[in-house]
Protein backbone atom coordinates (compact mmCIF):
# COMPACT_ATOMS: atom_id res chain seq x y z
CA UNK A 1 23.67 -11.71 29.85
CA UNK A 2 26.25 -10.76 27.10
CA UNK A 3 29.22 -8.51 28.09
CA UNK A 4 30.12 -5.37 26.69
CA UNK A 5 32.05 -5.26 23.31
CA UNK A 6 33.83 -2.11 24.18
CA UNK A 7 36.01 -0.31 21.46
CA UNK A 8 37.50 2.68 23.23
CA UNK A 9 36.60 3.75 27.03
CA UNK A 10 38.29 7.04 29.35
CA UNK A 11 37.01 9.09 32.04
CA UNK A 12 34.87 10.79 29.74
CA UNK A 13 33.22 8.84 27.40
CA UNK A 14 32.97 5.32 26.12
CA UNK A 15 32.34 3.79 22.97
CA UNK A 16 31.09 0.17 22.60
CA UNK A 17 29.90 -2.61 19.65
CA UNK A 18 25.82 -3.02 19.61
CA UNK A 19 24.83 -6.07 18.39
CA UNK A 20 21.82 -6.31 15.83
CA UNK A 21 18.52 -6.83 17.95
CA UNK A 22 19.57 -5.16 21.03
CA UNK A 23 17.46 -2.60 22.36
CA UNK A 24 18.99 1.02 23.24
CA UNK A 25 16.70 1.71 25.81
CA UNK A 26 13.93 0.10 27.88
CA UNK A 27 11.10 0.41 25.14
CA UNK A 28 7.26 0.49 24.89
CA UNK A 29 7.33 -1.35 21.87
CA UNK A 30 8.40 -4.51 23.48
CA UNK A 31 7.82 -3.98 27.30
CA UNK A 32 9.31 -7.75 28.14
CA UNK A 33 12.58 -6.93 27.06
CA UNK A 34 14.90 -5.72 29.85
CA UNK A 35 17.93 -6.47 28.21
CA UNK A 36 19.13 -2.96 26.67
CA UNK A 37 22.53 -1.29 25.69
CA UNK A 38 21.97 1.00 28.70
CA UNK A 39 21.24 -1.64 30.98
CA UNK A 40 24.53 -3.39 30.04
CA UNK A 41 26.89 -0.16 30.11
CA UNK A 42 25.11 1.34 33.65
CA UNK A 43 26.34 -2.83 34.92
CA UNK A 44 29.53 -2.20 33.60
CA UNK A 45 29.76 1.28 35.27
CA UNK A 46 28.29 0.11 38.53
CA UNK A 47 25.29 1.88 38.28
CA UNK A 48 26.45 5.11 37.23
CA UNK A 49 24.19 7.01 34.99
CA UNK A 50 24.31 6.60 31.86
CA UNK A 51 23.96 9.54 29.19
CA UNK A 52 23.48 7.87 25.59
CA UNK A 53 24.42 10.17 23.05
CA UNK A 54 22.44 9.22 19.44
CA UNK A 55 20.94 5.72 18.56
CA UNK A 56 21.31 2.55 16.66
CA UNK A 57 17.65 0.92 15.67
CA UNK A 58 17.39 -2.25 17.30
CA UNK A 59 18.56 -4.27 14.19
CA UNK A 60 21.41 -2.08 13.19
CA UNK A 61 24.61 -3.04 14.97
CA UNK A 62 28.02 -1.45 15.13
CA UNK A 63 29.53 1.74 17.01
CA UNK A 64 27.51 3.79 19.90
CA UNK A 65 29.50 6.39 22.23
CA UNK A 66 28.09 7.03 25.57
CA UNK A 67 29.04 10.14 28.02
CA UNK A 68 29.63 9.70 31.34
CA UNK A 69 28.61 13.07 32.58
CA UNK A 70 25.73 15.89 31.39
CA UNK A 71 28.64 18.03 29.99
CA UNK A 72 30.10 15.56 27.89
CA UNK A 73 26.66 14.47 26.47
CA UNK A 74 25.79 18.21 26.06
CA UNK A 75 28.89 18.31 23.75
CA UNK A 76 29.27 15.55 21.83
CA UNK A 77 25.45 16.17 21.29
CA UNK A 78 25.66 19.17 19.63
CA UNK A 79 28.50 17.97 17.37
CA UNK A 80 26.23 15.76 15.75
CA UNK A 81 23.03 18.23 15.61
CA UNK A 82 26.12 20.35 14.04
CA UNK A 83 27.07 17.51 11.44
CA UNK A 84 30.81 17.66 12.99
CA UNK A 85 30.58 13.85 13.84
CA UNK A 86 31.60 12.13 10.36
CA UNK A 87 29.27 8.27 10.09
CA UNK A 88 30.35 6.18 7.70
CA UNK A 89 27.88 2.96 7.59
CA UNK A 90 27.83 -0.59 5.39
CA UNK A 91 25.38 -1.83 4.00
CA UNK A 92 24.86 -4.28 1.85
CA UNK A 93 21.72 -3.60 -1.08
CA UNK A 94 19.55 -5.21 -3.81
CA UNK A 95 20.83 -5.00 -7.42
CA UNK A 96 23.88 -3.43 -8.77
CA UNK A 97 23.97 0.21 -7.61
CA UNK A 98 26.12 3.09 -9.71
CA UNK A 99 29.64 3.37 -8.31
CA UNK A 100 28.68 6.46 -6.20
CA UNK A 101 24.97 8.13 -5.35
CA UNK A 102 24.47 11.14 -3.39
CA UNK A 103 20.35 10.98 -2.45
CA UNK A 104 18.80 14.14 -0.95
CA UNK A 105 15.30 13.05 -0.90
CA UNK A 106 13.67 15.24 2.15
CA UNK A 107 12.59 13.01 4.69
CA UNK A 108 9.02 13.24 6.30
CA UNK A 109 8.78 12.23 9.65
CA UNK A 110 7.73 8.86 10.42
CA UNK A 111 6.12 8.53 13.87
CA UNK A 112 5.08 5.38 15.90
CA UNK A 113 1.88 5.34 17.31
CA UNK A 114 3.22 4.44 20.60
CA UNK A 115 6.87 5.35 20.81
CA UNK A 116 6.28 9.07 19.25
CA UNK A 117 3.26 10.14 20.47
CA UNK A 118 4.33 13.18 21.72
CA UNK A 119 5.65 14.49 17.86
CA UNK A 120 4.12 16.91 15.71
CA UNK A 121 2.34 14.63 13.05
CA UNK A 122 1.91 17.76 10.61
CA UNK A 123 5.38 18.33 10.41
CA UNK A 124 6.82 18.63 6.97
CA UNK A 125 9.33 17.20 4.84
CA UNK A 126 13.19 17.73 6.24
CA UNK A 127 15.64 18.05 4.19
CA UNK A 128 17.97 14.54 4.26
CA UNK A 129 22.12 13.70 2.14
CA UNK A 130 23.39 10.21 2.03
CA UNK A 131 26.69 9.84 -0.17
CA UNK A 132 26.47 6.23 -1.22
CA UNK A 133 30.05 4.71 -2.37
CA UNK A 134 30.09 1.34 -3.95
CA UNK A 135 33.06 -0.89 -2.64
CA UNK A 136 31.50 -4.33 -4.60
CA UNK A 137 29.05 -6.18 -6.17
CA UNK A 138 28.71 -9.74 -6.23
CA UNK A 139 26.21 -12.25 -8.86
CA UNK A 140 24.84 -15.95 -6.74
CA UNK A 141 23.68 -17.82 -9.16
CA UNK A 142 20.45 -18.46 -7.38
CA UNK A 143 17.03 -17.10 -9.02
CA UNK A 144 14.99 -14.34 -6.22
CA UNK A 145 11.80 -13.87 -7.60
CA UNK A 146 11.47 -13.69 -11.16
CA UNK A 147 15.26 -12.96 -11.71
CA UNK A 148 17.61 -15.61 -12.61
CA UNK A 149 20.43 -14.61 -10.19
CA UNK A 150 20.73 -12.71 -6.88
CA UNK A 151 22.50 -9.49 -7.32
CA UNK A 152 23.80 -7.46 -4.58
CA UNK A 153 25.96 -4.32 -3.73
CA UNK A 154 28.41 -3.65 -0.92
CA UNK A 155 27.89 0.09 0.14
CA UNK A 156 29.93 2.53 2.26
CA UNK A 157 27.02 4.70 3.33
CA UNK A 158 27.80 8.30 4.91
CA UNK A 159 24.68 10.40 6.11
CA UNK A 160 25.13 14.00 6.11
CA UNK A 161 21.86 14.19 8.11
CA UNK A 162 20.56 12.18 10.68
CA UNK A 163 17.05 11.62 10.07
CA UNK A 164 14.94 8.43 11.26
CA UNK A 165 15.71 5.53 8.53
CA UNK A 166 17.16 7.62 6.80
CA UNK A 167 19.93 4.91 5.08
CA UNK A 168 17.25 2.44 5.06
CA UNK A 169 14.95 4.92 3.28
CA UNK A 170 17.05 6.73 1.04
CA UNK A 171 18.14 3.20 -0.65
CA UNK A 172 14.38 2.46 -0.81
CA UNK A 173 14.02 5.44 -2.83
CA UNK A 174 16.86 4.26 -4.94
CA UNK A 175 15.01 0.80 -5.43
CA UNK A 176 17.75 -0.99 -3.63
CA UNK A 177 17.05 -1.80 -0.16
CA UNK A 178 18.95 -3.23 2.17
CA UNK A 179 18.89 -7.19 2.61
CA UNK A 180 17.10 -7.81 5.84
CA UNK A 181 14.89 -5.32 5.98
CA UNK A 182 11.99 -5.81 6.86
CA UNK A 183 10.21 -2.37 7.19
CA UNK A 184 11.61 -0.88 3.57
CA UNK A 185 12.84 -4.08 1.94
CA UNK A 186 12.12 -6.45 -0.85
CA UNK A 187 10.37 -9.58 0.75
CA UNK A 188 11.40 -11.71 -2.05
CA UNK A 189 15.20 -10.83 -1.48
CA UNK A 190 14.55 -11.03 2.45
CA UNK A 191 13.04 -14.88 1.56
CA UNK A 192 15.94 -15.80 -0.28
CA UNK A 193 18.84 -14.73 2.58
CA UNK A 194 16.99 -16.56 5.13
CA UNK A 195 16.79 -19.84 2.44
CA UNK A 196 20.44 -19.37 1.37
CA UNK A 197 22.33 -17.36 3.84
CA UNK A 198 23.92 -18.55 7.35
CA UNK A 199 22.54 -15.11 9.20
CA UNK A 200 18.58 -13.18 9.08
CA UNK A 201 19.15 -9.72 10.34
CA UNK A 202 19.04 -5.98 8.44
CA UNK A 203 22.91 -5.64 6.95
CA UNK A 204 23.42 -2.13 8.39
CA UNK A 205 26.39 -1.72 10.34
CA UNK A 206 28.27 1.44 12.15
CA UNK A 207 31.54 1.04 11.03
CA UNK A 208 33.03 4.35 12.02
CA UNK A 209 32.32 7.44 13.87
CA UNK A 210 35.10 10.09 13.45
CA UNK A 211 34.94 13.57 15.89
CA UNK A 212 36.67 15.94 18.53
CA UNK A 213 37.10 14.56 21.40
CA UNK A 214 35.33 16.55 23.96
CA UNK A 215 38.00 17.26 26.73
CA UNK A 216 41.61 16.73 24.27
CA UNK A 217 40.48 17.98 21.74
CA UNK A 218 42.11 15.21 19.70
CA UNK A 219 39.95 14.46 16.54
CA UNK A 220 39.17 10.45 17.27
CA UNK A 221 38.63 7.74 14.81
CA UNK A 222 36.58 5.05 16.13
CA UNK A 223 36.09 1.90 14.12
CA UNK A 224 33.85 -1.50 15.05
CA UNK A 225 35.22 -4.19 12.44
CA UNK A 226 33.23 -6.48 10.84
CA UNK A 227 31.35 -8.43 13.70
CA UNK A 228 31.09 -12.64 12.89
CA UNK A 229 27.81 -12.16 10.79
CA UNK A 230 29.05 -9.62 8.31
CA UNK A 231 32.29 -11.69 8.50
CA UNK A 232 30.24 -14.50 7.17
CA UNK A 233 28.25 -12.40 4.81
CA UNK A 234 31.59 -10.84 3.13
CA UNK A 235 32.87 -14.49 2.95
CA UNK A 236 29.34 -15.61 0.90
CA UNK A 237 29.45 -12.76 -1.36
CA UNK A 238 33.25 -13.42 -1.90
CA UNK A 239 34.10 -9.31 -1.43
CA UNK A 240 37.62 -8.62 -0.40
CA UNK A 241 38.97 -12.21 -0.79
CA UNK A 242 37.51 -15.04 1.20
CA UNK A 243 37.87 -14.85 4.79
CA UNK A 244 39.60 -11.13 4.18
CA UNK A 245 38.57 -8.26 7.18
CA UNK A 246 37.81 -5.10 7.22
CA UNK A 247 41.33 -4.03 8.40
CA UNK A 248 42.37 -2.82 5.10
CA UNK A 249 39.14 -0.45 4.49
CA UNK A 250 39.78 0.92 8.11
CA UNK A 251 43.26 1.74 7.67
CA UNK A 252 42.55 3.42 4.02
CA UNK A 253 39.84 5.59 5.43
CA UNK A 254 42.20 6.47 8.93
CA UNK A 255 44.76 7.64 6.43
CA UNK A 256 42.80 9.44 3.79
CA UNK A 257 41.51 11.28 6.67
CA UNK A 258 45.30 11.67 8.69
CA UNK A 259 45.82 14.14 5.68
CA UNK A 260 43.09 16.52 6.65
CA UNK A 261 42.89 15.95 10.36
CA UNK A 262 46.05 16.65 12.56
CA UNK A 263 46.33 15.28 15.82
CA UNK A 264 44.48 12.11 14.41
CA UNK A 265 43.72 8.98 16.83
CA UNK A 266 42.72 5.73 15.33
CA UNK A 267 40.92 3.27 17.41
């Protein structure tokens, strides 16, 4: 059983790495898989309950924060029902995108036959903001389909909303899904990254989740990194220099946002 990649941990809360293809919670949709997120974090809290605060899909990795106590939850909860918890997301996309997008395509909700059977299925439309930023694009000259070369774009993704898919879906709408995916995607692009690329999982990762700390007060910056497969997909696309990090993108966003937030911690 994996440990814990744990980013930042107190009395209050803790905040921790999911890796793509782990399961939040105990689900119906795959009943013989008992190893979750919350199994691992109520193990490393020694059976203490464990109050998860908003979700990851199973093959989206990067940062989660989990409460230690109903209060905490309760808070950090309604910060993101509030939009006060800023996500900022990579992903990497078919085609060349524009430089910067903001989609607000309403979202209807999509329900699972088993997992939401207890949701309204008449409910409308809700309304649903990504801001899409470009950070690079890269050619392989390697034919997908009936194109001559594979074209892809590195995306800094930042939901204003948090609706169900709602990255993956809003670069659907844009007719450039994310590589990997395998509910929204293009299955000729999917094909070709499981031919040509060293990793087969959806390239959506947490990178950052910035808020108030519930107890200090202290507005915390929380950032995951690039894990070893987006290390190795940044080194095939050649973005950032090869075998560059993500430290530099991390530091530019903690200090573009030092300038509006005081009492700033990075982590």
């Amino acid at each position: 059983m994996s440990e814990l990649t744990i980013l930042y941990e107190d009395e209050y809360l803790l905040a921790v790495d999911k890796p793509a293809g782990l399961l939040m919670h105990p689900s119906w949709l795959d009943k013989a898989e008992t190893d979750t997120l919350a199994g691992r974090v109520k193990r490393h809290w020694q059976g203490a309950k464990v109050h998860t605060i908003h979700r990851l899909d199973r093959p989206t990795s990067g940062v989660v924060l989990i409460a230690r106590s109903d209060d905490v939850a309760r808070q950090l909860a309604d910060a993101f029902r509030e939009r006060r918890v800023s996500k900022t997301y990579w992903a990497i996309a078919r085609g060349f995108t524009d430089s910067a997008i903001d989609c607000d395509t309403p979202l209807k909700e999509e329900l699972d036959a088993i997992a939401d059977r207890q949701a309204r299925a008449d409910k409308g439309a809700q309304p649903a903001r990504t801001h899409f930023r470009r950070l690079g694009i890269s050619a392989l000259d390697t034919p997908v389909s009936r194109y001559p070369h594979a074209r892809f774009s590195l995306l800094e993704c930042r939901p204003d909303t948090g609706r169900k898919h709602q990255i993956r879906r809003h670069l659907k709408h844009l007719r450039h899904p994310i590589l990997g995916d395998t509910r929204y995607g293009d299955r000729h692009q999917n094909r070709w990254a499981k031919a040509h690329l060293p990793y087969e999982s959806l390239m959506l990762r947490a990178m950052q989740l910035g808020f108030e700390h519930p107890v200090s007060g202290v507005y915390t910056v929380i950032s995951a990194g690039l894990s070893p497969q987006w290390q190795a997909a940044i080194n095939c696309f050649g973005w950032f220099g090869r075998g560059a990090t993500a430290a530099g993108w991390t530091q530019e966003r903690s200090v573009a946002m030092d300038s509006d937030q005081r009492g700033t911690e990075h982590l």
